[in-house]
Protein backbone atom coordinates (compact mmCIF):
# COMPACT_ATOMS: atom_id res chain seq x y z
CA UNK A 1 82.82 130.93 96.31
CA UNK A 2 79.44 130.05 96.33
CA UNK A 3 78.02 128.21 93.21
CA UNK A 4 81.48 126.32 92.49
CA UNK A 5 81.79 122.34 91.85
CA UNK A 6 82.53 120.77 94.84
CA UNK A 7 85.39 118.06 94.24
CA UNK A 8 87.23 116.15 96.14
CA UNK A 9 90.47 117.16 97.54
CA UNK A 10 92.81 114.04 96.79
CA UNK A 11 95.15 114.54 100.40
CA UNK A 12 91.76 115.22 102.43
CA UNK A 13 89.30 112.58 103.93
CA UNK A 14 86.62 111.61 101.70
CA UNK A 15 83.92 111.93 103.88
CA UNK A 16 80.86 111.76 101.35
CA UNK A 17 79.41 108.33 103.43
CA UNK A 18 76.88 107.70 105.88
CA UNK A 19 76.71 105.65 108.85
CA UNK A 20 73.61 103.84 107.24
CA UNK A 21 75.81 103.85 103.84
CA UNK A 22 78.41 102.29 105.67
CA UNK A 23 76.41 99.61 107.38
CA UNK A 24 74.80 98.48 104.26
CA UNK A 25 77.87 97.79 102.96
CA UNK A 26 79.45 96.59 105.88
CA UNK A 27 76.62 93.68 105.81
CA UNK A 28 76.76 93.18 102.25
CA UNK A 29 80.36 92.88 102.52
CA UNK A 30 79.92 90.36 105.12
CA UNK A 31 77.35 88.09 103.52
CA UNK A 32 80.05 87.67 101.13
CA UNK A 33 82.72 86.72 102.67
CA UNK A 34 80.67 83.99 104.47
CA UNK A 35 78.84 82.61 101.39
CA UNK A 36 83.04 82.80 100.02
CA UNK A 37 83.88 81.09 103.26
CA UNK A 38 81.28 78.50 102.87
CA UNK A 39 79.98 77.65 99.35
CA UNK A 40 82.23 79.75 96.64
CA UNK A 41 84.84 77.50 95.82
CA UNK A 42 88.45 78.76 95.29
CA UNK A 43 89.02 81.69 97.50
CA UNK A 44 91.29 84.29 95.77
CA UNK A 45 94.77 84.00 97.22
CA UNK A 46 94.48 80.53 98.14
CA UNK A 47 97.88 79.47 96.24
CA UNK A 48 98.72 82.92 95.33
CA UNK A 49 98.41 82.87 91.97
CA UNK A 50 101.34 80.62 91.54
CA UNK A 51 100.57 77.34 92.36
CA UNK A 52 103.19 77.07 94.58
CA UNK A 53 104.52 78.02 98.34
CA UNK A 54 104.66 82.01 96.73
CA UNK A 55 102.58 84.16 98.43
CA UNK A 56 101.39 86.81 96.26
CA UNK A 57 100.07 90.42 97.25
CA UNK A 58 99.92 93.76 95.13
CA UNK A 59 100.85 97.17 96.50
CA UNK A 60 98.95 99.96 94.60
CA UNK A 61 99.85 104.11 94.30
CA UNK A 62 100.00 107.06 92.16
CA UNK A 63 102.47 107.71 89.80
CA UNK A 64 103.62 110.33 87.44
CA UNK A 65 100.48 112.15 87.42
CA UNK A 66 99.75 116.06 87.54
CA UNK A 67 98.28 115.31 91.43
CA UNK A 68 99.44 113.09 94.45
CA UNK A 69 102.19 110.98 93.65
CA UNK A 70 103.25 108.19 95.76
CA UNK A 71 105.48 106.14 93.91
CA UNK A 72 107.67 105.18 96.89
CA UNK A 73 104.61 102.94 98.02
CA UNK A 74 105.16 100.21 95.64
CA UNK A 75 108.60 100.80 95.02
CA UNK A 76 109.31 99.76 99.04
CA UNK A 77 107.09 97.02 99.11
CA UNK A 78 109.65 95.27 96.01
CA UNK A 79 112.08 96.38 98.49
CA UNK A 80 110.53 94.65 101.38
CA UNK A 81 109.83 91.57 99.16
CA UNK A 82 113.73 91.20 97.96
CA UNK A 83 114.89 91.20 101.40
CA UNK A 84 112.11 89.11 103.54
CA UNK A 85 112.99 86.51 100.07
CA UNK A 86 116.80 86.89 101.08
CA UNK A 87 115.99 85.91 104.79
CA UNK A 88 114.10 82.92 103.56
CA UNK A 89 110.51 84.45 103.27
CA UNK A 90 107.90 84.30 105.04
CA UNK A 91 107.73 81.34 107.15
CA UNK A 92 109.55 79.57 104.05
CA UNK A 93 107.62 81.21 101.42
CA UNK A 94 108.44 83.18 98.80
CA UNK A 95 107.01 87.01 98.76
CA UNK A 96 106.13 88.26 95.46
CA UNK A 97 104.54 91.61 94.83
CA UNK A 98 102.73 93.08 92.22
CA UNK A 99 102.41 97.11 91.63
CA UNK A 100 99.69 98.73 90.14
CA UNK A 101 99.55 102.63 89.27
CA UNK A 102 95.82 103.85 90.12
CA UNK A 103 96.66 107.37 88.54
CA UNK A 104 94.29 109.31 90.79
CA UNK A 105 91.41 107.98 88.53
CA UNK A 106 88.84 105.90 89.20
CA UNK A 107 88.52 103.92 86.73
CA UNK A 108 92.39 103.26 86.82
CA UNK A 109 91.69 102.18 90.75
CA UNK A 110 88.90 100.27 90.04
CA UNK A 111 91.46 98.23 87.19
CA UNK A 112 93.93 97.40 90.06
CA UNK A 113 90.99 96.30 91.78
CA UNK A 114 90.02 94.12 89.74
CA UNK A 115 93.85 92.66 88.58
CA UNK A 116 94.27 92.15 92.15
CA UNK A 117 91.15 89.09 91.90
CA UNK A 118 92.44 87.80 88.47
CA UNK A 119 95.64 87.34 90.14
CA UNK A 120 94.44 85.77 93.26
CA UNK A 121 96.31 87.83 95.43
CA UNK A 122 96.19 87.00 98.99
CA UNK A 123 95.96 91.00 100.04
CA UNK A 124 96.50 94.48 99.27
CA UNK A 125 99.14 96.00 101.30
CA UNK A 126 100.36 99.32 101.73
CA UNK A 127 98.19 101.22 98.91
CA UNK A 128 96.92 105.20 98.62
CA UNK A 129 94.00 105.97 96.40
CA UNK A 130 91.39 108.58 97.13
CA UNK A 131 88.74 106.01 95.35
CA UNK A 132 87.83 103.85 98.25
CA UNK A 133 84.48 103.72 97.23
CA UNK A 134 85.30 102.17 93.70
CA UNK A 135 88.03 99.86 94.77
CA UNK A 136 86.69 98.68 98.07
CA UNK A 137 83.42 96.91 96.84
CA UNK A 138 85.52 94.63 94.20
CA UNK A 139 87.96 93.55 97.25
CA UNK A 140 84.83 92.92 99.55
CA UNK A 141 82.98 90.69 97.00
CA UNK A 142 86.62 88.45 96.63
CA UNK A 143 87.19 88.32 99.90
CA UNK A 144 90.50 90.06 99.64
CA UNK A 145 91.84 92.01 103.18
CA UNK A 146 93.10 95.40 102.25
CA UNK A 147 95.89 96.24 104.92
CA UNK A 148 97.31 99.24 105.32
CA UNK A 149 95.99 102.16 103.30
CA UNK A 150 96.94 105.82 103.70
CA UNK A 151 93.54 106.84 104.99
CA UNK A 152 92.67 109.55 103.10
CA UNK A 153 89.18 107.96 102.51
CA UNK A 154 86.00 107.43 104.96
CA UNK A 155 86.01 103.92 103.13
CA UNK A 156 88.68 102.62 104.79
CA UNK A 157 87.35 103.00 107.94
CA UNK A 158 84.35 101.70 107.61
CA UNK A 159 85.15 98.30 105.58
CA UNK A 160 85.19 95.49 107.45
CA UNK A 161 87.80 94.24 105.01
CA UNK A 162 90.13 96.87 105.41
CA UNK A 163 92.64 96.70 107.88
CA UNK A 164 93.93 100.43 108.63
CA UNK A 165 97.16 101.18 110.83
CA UNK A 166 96.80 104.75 111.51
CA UNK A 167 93.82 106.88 111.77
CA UNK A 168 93.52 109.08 108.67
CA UNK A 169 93.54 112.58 108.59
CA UNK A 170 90.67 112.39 111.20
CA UNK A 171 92.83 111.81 114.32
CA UNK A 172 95.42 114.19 112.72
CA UNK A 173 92.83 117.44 112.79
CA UNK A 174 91.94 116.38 115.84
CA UNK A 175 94.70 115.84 117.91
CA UNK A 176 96.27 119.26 116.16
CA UNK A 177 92.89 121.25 118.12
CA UNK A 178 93.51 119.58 120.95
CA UNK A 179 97.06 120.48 120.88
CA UNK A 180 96.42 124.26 119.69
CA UNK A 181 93.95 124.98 121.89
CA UNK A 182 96.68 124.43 124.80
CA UNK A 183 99.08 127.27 122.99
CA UNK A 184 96.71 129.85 120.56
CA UNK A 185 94.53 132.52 120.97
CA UNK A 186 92.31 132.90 117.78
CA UNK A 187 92.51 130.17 115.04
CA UNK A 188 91.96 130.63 111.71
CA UNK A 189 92.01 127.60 109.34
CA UNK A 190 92.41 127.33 105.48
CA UNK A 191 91.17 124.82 103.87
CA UNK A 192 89.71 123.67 100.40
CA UNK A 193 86.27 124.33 99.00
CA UNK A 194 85.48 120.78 98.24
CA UNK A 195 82.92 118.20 99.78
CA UNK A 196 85.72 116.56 101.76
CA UNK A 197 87.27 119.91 103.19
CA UNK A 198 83.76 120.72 104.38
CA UNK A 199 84.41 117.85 106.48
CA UNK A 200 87.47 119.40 108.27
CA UNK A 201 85.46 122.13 110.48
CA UNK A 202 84.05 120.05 112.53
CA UNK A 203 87.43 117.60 113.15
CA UNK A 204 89.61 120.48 114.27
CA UNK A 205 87.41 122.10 116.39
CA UNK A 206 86.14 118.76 117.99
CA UNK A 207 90.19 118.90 119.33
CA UNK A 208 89.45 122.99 120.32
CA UNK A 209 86.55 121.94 122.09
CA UNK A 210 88.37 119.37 124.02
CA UNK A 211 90.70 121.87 125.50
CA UNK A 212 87.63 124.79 125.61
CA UNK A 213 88.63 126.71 123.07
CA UNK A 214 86.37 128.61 120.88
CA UNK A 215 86.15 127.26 117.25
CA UNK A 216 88.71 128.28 114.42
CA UNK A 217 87.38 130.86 111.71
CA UNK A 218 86.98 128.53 108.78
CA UNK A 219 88.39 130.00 105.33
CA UNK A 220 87.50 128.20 102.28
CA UNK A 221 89.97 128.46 98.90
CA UNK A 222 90.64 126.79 95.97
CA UNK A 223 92.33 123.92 95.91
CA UNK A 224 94.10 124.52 92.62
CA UNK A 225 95.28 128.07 93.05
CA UNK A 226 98.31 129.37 92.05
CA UNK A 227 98.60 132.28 94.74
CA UNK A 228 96.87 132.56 98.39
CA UNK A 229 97.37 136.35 98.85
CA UNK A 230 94.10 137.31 99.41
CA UNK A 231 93.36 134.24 102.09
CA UNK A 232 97.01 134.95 103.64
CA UNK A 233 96.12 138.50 104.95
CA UNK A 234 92.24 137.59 105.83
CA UNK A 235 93.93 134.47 107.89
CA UNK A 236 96.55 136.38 109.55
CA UNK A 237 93.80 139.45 110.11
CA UNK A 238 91.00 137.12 111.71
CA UNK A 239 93.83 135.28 114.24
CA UNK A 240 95.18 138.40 116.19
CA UNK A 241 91.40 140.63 116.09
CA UNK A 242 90.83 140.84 119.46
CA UNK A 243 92.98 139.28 121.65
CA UNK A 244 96.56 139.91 122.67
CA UNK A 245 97.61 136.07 122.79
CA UNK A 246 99.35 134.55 119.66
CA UNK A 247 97.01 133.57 117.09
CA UNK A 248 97.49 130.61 114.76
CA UNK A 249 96.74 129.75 111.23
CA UNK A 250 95.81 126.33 109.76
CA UNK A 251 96.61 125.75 106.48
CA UNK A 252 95.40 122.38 105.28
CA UNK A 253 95.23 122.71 101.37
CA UNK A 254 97.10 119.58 100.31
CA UNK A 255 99.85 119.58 97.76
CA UNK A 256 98.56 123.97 97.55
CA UNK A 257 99.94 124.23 101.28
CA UNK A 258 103.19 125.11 100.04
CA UNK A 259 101.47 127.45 97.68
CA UNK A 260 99.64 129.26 100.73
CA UNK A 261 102.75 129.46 103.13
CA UNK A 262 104.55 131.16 99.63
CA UNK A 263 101.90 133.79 100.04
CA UNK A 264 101.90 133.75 103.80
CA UNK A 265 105.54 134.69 104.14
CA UNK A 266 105.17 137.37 102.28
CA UNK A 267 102.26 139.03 104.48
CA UNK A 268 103.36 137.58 107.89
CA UNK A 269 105.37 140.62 108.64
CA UNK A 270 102.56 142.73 109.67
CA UNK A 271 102.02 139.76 111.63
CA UNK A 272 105.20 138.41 113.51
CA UNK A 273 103.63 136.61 116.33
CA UNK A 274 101.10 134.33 114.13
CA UNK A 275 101.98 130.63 114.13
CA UNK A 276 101.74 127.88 111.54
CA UNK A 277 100.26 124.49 112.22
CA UNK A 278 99.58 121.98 109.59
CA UNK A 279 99.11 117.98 109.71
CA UNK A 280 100.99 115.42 108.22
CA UNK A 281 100.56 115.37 104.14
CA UNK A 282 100.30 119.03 103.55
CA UNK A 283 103.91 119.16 105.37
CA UNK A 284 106.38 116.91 105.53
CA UNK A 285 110.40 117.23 105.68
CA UNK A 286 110.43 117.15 101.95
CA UNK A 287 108.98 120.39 101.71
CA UNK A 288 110.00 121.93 104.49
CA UNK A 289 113.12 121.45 102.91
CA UNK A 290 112.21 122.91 99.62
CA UNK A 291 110.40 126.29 101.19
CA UNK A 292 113.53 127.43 103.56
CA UNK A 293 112.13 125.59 106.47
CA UNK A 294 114.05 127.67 109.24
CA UNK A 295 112.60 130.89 107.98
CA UNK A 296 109.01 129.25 106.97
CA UNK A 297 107.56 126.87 109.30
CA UNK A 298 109.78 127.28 112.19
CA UNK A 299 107.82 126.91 114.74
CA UNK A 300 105.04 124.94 113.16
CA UNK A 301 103.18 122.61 114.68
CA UNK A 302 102.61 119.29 112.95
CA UNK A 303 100.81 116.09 114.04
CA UNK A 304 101.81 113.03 112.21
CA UNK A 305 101.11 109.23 112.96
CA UNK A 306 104.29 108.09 113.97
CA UNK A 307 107.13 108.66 115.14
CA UNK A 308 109.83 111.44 113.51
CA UNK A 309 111.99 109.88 110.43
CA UNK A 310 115.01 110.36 113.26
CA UNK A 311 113.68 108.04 115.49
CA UNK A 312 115.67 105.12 115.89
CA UNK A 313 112.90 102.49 116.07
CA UNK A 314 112.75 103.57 112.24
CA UNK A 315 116.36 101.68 111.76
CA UNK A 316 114.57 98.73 110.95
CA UNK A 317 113.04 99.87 108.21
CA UNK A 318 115.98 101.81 106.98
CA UNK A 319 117.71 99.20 107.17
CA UNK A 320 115.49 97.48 104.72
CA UNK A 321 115.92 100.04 102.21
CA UNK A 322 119.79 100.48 102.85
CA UNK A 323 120.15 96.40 101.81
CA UNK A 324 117.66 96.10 99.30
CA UNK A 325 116.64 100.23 97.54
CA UNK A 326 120.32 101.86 98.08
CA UNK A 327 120.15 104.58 95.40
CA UNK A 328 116.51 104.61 94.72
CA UNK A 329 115.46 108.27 95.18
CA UNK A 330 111.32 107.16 94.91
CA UNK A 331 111.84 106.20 98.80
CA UNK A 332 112.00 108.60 101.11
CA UNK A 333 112.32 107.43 105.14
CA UNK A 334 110.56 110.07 105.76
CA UNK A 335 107.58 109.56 103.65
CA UNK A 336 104.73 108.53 105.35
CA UNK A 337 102.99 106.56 102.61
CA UNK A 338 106.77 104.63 102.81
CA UNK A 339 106.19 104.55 106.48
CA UNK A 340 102.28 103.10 106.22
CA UNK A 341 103.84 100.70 103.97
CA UNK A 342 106.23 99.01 106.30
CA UNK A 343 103.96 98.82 108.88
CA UNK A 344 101.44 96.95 106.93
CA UNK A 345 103.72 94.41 105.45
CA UNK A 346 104.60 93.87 108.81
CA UNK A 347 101.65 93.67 110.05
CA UNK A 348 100.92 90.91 106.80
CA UNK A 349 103.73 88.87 107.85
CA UNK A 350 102.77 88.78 111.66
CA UNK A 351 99.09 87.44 110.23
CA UNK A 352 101.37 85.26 107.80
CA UNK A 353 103.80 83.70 110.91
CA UNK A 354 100.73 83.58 112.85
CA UNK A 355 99.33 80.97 110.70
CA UNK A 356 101.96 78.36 110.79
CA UNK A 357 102.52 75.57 108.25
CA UNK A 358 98.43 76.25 107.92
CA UNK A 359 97.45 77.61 103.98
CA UNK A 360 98.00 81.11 103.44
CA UNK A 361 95.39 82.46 101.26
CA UNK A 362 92.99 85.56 101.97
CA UNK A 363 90.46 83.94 103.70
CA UNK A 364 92.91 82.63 106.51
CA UNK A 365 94.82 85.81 106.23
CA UNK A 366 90.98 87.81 107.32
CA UNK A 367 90.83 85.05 109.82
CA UNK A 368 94.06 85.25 111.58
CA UNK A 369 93.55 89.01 111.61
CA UNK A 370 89.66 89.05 112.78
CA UNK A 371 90.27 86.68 115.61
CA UNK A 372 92.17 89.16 117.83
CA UNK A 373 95.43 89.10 116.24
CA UNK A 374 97.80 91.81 118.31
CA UNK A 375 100.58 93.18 116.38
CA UNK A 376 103.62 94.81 117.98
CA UNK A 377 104.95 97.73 115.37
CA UNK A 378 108.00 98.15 117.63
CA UNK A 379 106.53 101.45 118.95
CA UNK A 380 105.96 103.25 115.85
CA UNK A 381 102.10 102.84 116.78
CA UNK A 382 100.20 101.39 119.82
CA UNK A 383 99.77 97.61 119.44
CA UNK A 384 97.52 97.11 116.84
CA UNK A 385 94.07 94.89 116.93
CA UNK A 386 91.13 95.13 114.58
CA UNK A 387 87.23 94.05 115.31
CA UNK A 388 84.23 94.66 113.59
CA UNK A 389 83.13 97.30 115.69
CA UNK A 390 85.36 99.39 117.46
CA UNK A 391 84.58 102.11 120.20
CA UNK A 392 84.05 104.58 117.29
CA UNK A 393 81.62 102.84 115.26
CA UNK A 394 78.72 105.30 116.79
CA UNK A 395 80.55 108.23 114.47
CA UNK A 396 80.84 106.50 111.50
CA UNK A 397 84.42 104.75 112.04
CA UNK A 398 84.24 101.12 113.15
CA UNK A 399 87.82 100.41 111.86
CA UNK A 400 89.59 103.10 113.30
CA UNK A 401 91.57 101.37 115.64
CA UNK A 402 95.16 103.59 116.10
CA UNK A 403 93.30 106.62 117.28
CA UNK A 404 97.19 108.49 118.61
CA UNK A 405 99.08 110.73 116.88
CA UNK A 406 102.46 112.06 117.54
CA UNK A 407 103.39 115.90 117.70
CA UNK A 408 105.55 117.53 115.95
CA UNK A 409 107.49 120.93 115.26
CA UNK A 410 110.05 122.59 113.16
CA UNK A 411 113.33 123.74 114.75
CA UNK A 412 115.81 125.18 112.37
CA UNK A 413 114.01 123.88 109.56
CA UNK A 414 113.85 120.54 110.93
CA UNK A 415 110.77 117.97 112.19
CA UNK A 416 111.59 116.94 115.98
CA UNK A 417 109.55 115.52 118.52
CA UNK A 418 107.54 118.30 120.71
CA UNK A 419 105.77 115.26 122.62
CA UNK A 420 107.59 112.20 123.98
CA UNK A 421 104.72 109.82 123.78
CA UNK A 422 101.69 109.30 121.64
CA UNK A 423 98.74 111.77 122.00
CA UNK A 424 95.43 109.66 121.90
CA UNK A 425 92.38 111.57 120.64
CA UNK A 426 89.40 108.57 121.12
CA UNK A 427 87.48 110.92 123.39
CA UNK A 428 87.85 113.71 121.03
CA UNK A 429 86.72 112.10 117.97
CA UNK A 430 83.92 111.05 120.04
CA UNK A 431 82.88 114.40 120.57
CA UNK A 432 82.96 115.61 116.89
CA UNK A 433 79.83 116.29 115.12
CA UNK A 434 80.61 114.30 111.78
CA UNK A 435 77.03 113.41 110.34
């Protein structure tokens, strides 16, 4: 594989930035929002582009492109905006949203960027892009809080203007090695050969450390392949050598995960006692429903965010799209960019509520937020409270501030709940070797 392009894997972290990148920005970032707190006029968002009591934020996502497509994103927050409107609003004003489609292209991201400050939005809520490091700067210089993303990018945490609610794929490698090293002999993970899955090594094994396990065998592949035969049988081969206890096998490939487990099924035989384990984005219940989940991944383990799509302290939010998205097949429960999305307008409207009959614009919106705002998600994630630097700042992640994931597995092709409470994984990350 040697001599390739390295590219970036679109469902991986982007982990191309340095802690001294990071910094630099972070303090550019921050003499401008205090020269935009103190001497720049109009802050965007301060009437919300209407004039009036509306409140206006944009949601941005994929959609209808050959890649990652997350078009139940935007099309919940209009969802969540027709029925916080039918309840009144927020704190009597009106919610409108705008949508932008960032195509997995930078220069499509870096255009909702930028119609997010000509439309003086007051934040951007809910959004997935992989371009972090194109759309983040134009946000940063308008002083416009991005809440919520996916986390697929090193950017958001690392931006003192972004306002994550889970922890990327970061804590979701990690927790998974802390949780495999409890259950697996050898380990043998598949993953892309790009500059971002060069940074999964070191995440998963940080977790196999943690419970002293010996690192996984690390199996690079394309990311674009149409067949995984070749990796299926060297994965399954490297995970039982040499020990009698059941071996596991990674695969963490994206949108191609589905691809691999194709070929993996086919070559498992030889192998009966091997186990899957994946994260949350290569798997979800979509596609363990379109692979024959009981015969596939049963038995997988998965480590997701939040709770499973059956929990009941989802209702709320199903509720929200039984009133107000009955019938629209973009949004998925399940989904967790439809997930991220609740729980960052929710969190905006907590930041909103918290402000009173004060101006809502996206300076007071940073404000409310930065001045040890708690926010209660109901117990899809620990409370939630951002600062400029948090206790994982020292490996490159000052705004990493949900550091627990939940874990998961397939029974009879189905996601349940192998862990009753949240698995935190703040010592773990602390012991990865990321730079």
């Amino acid at each position: 594989m040697t001599g390739r392009p390295r590219t970036r894997s679109p469902h991986l972290p982007v982990t191309t930035d340095r802690p001294a990148r990071a910094t630099a920005r972070a303090a550019a970032a921050l003499v401008a929002c205090a020269s935009l707190a103190v001497g720049c006029g109009v802050i965007p968002g301060t009437t919300g582009g209407s004039g009036d009591d509306t409140i206006t934020v944009m949601t941005w996502a994929p959609q209808d492109t050959k890649a990652t497509n997350k078009p139940g994103m935007p099309a919940f927050a209009q969802a969540y905006a027709r029925w916080v409107n039918a309840k009144g609003g927020i704190g009597g004003r009106k919610l409108k949203v705008l949508t932008c489609n960032d195509r997995n292209d930078s220069v499509a991201a870096a255009r909702c960027a930028d119609r997010a400050v000509e439309e003086n939005v007051v934040a951007v809520i809910g959004s997935y892009s992989q371009y972090g490091d194109t759309f983040l700067p134009s946000l940063e210089g308008a002083g416009i809080p991005y809440i919520g993303g996916y986390g697929i990018t090193n950017a958001e945490f690392t931006s003192p203007l972004s306002y994550p609610v889970n922890g990327g794929q970061p804590t979701l490698l990690a927790g998974l090695g802390k949780e495999l090293a409890r259950d697996c002999g050898r380990i043998a993970l598949i993953r892309p050969d790009t500059i971002a899955g060069d940074e999964l090594p070191p995440l998963l094994n940080s977790g196999l450390r943690a419970g002293r396990h010996p690192s996984a065998a690390d199996q690079l592949a394309d990311e674009d392949a149409t067949e995984y035969d070749g990796q299926a049988v060297r994965a399954l081969s490297s995970s039982t050598t040499g020990t009698s206890d059941t071996g596991c096998v990674v695969p963490a490939l994206g949108d191609r995960t589905s691809t691999f487990m194709d070929s993996f099924r086919r070559a498992r035989e030889e192998y009966p006692e091997v186990r899957t384990a994946t994260v949350l984005g290569s798997v979800d219940q979509t596609v363990i429903n379109a692979t024959g989940g009981a015969s596939t991944y049963d038995g997988s383990y998965i480590t997701g965010w939040y709770p499973v799509a059956s929990d009941p302290r989802w209702d709320a939010m199903k509720k929200v799209i039984s009133e107000e998205a009955f019938g629209d097949n973009r949004i998925d429960p399940a989904d967790a960019g439809v997930q991220t999305t609740w729980i960052a307008y929710r969190v905006f409207q907590k930041a909103v509520e918290s402000l009173g009959d004060g101006e809502v614009s996206a300076e007071s919106v940073r404000g409310a937020l930065n001045g040890g705002l708690k926010v209660s998600t109901g117990g899809l994630t620990p409370t939630l409270q951002w600062k400029f630097q948090d206790v994982l700042a020292a490996v490159g992640y000052p705004r990493l501030v949900n550091r627990a994931v939940t874990l998961q597995v397939v029974r009879d092709g189905r996601l349940v709940a192998a862990r009753k409470n949240f698995i935190d994984v703040t010592k773990t990350l602390q012991s990865a070797e990321l730079n």
